[in-house]
C-alpha atoms as a PDB file:
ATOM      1  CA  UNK A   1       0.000   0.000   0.000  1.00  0.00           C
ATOM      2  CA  UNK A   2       2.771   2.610   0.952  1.00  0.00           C
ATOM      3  CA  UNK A   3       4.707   1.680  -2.099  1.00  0.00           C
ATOM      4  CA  UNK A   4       1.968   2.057  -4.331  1.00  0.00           C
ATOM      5  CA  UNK A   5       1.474   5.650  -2.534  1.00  0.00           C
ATOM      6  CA  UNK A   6       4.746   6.753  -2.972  1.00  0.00           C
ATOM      7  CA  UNK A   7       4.977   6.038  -6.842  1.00  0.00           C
ATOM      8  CA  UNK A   8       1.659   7.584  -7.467  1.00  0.00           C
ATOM      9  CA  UNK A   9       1.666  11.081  -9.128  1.00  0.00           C
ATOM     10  CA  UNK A  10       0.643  14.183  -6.735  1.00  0.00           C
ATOM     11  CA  UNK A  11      -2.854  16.039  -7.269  1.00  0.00           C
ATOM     12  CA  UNK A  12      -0.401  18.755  -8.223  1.00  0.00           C
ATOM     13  CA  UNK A  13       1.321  16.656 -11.086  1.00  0.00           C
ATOM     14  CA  UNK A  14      -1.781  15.174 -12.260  1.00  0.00           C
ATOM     15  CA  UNK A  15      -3.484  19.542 -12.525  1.00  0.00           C
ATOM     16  CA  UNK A  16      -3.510  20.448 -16.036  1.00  0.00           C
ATOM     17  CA  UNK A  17      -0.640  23.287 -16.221  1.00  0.00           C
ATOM     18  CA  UNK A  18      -1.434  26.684 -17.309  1.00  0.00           C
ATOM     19  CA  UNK A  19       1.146  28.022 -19.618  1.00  0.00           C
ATOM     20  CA  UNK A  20       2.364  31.483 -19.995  1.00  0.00           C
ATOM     21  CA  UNK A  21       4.476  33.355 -22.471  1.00  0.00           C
ATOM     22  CA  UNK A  22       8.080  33.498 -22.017  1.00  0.00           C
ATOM     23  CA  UNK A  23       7.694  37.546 -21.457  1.00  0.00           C
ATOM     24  CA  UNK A  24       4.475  36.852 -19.124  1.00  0.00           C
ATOM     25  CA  UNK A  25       6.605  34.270 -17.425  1.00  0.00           C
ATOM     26  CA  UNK A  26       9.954  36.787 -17.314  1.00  0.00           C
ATOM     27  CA  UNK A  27       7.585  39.749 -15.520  1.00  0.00           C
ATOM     28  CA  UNK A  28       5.949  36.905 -12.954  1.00  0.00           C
ATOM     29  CA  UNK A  29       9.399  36.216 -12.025  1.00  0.00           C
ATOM     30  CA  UNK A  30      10.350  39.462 -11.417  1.00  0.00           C
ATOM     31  CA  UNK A  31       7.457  40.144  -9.173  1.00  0.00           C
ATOM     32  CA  UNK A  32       7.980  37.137  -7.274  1.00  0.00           C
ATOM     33  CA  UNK A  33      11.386  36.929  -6.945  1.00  0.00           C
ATOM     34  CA  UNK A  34      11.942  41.060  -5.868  1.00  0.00           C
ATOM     35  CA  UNK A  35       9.511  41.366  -2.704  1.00  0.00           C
ATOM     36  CA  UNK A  36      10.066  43.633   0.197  1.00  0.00           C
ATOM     37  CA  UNK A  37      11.257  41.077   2.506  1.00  0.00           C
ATOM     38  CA  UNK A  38      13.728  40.578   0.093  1.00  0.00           C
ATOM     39  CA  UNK A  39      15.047  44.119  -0.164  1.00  0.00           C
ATOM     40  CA  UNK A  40      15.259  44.237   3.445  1.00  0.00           C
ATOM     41  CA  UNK A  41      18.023  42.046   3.891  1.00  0.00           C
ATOM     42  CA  UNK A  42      20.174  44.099   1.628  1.00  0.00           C
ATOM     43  CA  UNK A  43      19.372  46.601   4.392  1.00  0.00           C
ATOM     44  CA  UNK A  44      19.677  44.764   7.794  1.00  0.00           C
ATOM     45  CA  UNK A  45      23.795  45.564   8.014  1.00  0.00           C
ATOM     46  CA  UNK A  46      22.721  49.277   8.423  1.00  0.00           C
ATOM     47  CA  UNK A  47      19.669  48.670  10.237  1.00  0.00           C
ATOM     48  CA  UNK A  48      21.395  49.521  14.122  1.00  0.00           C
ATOM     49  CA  UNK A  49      24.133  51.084  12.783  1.00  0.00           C
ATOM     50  CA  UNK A  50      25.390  54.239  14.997  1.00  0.00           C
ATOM     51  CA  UNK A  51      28.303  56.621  14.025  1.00  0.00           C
ATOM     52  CA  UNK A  52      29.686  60.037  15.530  1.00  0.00           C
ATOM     53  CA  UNK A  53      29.066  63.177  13.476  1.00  0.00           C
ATOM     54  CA  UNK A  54      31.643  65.693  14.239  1.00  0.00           C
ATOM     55  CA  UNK A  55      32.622  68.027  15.853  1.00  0.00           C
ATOM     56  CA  UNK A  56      32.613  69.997  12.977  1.00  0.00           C
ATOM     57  CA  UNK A  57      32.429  73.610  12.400  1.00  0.00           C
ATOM     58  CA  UNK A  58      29.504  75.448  11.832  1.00  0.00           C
ATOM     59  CA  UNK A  59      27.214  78.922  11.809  1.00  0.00           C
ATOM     60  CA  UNK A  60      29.924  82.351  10.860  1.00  0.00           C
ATOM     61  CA  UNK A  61      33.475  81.696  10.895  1.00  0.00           C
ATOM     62  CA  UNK A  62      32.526  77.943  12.028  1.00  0.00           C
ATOM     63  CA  UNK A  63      32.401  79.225  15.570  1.00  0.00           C
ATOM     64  CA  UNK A  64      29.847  76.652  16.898  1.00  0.00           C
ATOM     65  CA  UNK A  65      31.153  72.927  16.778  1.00  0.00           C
ATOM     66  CA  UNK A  66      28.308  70.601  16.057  1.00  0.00           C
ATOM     67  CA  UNK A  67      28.741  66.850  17.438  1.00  0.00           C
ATOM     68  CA  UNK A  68      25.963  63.935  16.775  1.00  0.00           C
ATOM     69  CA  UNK A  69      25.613  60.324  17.611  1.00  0.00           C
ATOM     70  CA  UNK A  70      23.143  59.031  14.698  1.00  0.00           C
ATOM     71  CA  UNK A  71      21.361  55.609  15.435  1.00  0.00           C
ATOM     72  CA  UNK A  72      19.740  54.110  12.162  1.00  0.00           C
ATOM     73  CA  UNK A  73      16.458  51.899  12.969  1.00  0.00           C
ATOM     74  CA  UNK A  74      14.467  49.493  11.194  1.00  0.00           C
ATOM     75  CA  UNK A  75      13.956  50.344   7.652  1.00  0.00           C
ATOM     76  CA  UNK A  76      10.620  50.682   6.129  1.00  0.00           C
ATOM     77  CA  UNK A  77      10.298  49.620   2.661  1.00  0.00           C
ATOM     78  CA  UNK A  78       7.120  49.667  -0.123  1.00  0.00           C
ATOM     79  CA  UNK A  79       6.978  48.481  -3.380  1.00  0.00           C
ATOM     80  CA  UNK A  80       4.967  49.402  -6.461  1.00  0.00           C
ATOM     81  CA  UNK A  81       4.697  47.696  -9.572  1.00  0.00           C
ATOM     82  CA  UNK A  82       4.677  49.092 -12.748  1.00  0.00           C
ATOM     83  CA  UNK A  83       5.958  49.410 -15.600  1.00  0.00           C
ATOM     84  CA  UNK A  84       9.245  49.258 -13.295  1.00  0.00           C
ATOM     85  CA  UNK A  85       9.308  47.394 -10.181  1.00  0.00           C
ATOM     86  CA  UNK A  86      10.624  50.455  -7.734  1.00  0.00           C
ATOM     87  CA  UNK A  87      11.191  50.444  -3.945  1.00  0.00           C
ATOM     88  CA  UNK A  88      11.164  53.162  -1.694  1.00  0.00           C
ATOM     89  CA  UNK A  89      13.187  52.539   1.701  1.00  0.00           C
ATOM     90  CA  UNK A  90      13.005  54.857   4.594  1.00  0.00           C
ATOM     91  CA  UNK A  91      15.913  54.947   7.434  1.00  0.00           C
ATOM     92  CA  UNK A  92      14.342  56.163  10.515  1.00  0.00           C
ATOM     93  CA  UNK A  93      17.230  57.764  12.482  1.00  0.00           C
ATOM     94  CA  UNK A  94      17.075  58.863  16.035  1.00  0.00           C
ATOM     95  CA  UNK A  95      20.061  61.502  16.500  1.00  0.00           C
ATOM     96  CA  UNK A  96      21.418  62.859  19.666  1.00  0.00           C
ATOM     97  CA  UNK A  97      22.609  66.722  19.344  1.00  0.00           C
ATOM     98  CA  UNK A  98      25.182  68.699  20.934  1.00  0.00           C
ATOM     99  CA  UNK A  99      26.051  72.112  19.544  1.00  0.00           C
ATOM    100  CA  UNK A 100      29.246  73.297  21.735  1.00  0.00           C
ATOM    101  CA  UNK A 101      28.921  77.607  21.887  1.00  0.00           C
ATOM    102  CA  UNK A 102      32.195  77.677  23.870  1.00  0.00           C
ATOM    103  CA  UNK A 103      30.604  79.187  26.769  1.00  0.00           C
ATOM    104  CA  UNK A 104      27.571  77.183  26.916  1.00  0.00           C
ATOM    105  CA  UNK A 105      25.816  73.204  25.502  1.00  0.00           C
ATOM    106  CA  UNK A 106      23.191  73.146  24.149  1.00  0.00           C
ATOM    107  CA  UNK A 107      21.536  69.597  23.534  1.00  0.00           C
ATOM    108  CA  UNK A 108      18.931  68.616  21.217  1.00  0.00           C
ATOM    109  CA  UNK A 109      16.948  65.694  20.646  1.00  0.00           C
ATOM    110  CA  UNK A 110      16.220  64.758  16.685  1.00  0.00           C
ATOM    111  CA  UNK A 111      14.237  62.646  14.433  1.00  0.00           C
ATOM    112  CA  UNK A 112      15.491  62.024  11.546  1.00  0.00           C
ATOM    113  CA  UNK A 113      14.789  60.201   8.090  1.00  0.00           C
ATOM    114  CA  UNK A 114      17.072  59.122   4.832  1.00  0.00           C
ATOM    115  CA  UNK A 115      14.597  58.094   1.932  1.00  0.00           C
ATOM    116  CA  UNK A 116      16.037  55.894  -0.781  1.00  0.00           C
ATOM    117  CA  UNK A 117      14.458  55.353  -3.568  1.00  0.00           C
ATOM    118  CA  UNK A 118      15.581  51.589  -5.535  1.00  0.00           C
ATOM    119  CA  UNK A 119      14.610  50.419  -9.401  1.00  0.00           C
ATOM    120  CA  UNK A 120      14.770  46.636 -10.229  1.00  0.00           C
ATOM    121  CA  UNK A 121      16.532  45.958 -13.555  1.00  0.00           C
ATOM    122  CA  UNK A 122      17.510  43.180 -15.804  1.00  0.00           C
ATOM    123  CA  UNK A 123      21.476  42.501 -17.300  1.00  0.00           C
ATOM    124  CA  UNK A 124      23.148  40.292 -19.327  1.00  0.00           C
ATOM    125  CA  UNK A 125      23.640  37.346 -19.428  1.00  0.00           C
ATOM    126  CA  UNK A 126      20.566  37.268 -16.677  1.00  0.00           C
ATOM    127  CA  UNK A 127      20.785  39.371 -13.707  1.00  0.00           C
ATOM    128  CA  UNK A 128      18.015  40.801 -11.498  1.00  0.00           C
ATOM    129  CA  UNK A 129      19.745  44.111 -10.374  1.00  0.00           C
ATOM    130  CA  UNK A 130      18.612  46.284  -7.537  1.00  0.00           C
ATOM    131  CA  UNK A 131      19.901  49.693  -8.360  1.00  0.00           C
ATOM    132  CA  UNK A 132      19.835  52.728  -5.629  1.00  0.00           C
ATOM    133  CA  UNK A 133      20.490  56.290  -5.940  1.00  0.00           C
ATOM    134  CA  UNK A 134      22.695  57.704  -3.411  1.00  0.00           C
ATOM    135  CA  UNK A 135      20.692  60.153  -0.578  1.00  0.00           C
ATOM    136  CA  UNK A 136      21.878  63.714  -1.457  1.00  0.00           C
ATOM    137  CA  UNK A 137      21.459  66.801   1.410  1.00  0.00           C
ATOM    138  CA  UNK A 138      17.469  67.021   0.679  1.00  0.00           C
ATOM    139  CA  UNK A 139      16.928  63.844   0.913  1.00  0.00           C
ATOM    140  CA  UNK A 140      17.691  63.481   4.718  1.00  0.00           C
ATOM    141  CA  UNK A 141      14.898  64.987   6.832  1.00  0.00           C
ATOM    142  CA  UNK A 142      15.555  65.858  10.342  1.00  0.00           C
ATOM    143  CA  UNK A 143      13.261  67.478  12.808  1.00  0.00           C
ATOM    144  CA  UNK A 144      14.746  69.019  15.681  1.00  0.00           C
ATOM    145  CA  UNK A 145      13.399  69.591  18.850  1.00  0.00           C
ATOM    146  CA  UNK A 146      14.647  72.626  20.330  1.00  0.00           C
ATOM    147  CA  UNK A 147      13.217  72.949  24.405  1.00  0.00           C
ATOM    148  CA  UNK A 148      13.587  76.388  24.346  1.00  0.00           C
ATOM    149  CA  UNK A 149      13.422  79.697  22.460  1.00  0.00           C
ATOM    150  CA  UNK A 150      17.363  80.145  22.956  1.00  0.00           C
ATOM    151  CA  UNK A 151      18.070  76.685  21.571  1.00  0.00           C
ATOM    152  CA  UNK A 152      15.776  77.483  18.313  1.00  0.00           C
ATOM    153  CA  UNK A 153      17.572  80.613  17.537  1.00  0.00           C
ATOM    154  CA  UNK A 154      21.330  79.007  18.104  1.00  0.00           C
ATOM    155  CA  UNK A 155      20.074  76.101  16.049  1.00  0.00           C
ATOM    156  CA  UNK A 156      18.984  78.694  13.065  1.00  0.00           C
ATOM    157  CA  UNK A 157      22.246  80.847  13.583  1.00  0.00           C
ATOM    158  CA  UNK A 158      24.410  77.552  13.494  1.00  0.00           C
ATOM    159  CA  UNK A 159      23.148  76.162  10.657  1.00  0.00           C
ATOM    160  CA  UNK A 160      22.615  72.741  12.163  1.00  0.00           C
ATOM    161  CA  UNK A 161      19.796  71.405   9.728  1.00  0.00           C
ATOM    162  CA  UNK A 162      22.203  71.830   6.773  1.00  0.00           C
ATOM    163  CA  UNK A 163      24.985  70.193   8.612  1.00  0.00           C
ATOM    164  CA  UNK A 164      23.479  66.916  10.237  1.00  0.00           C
ATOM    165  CA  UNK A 165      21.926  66.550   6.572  1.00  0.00           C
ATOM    166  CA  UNK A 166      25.174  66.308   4.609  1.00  0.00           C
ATOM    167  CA  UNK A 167      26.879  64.031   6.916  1.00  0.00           C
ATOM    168  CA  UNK A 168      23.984  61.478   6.957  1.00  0.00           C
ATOM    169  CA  UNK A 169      23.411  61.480   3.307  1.00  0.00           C
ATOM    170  CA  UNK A 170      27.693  61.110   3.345  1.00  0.00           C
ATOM    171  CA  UNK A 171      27.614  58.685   5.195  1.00  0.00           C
ATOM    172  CA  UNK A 172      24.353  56.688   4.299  1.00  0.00           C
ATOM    173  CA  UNK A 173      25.726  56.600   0.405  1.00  0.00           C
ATOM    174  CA  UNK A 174      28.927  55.769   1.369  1.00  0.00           C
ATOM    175  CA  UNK A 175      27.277  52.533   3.708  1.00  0.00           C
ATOM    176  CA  UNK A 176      24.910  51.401   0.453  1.00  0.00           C
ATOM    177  CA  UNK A 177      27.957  50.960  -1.441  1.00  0.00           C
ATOM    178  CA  UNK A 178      29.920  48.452   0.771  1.00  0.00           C
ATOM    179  CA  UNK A 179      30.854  45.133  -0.308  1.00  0.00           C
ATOM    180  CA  UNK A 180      27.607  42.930   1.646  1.00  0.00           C
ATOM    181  CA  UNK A 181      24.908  45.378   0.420  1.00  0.00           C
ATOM    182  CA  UNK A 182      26.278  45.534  -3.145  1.00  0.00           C
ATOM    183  CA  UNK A 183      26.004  41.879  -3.145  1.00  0.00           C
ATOM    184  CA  UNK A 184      22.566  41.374  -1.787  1.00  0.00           C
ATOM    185  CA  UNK A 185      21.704  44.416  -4.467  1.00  0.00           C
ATOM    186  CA  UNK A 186      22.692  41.684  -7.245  1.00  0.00           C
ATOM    187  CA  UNK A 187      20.937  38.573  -7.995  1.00  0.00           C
ATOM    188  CA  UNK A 188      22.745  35.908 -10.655  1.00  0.00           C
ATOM    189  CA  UNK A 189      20.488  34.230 -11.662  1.00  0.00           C
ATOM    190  CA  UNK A 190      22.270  32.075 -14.059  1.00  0.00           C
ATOM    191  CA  UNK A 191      24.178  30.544 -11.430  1.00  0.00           C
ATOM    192  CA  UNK A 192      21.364  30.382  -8.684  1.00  0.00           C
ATOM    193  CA  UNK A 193      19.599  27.928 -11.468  1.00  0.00           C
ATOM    194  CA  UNK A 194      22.960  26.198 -11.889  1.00  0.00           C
ATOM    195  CA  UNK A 195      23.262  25.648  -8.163  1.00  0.00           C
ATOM    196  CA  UNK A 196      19.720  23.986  -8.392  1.00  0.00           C
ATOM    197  CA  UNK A 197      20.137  21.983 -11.443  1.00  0.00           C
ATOM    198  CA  UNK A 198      23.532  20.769  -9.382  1.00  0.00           C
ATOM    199  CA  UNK A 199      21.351  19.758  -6.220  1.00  0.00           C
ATOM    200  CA  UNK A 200      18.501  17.870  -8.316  1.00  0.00           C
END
């Protein structure tokens, strides 16, 4: 009886297949094989990430020295499908602020946010690449909160908006471009199949 079982065809292999064109197949595959989840894991090395901004020079004559610590959260990623398959990924960043006046501190507490926006292409001989445009300046919004009147006009005088931008959009394109997220940005597919005909 369990002989007979395991020789007989599943329901699945018995279903009458529904075929699709090789470009109808090609754009299923994309969809399927590009998901959010999947994007995500090229971003989970920066996910947690902290770094030190500064101090650097700021406001007239660079008088005020701006220092940061910049934590990068979870990031939160949607996909829509068109004619493209795109991805937008946002990097919620919690940033501690110190702006140093010489003769006084003055700490801040920020929210921040780096958005990236991805496009999924093909390339020869048959690659699934997930290309990403590097975050400039105006891409990185930060909202500080300033606790008091005093610490809203030094912030404005100093510059500080400008500042903590560039350095996180630095340093967020220079992270996107290291040798683990370029990789997980690249699917072979060529050799993925070989690497299942291999294991068949």
């Amino acid at each position: 009886m369990e002989a007979a079982i395991e020789g007989a065809p599943s329901p699945a292999d018995e279903a009458e297949p529904t075929y699709l064109s090789y470009e109808e197949f090609g754009r299923r595959f994309f969809e399927i094989a590009v998901t959010e989840a999947r994007i995500g894991t090229a971003f989970t090395a920066i996910a947690g990430e902290e770094f030190e901004v500064g101090p650097i020079g700021s406001g007239p004559g660079g008088m005020v020295k701006v220092q940061a610590r910049v934590r990068v959260a979870e990031p939160e990623i949607t996909r829509d499908v068109g004619q493209l398959i795109t991805f937008t990924v946002k990097l919620p960043l919690n940033i501690a602020l110190l702006v140093n006046l010489k003769v006084d501190r003055i700490r801040y507490d920020v929210d921040g946010l780096v958005t990236l926006p991805l496009t999924v292409r093909c390339a020869t001989p048959l690659q699934l690449r997930i290309e990403v445009e590097p975050p400039r300046p105006r891409d990185v919004f930060v909202d500080v909160n300033s606790h008091n009147v005093r610490g809203e006009i030094i912030r404005n005088l100093a510059q500080v908006d400008d500042e903590i931008r560039r350095v996180i959009a630095k340093f967020v394109a220079t992270e996107i471009e290291k040798p683990e997220i370029r990789k997980a940005r690249l699917i072979d597919v060529d050799t993925e199949l070989g690497r299942a005909f291999e294991g068949m």
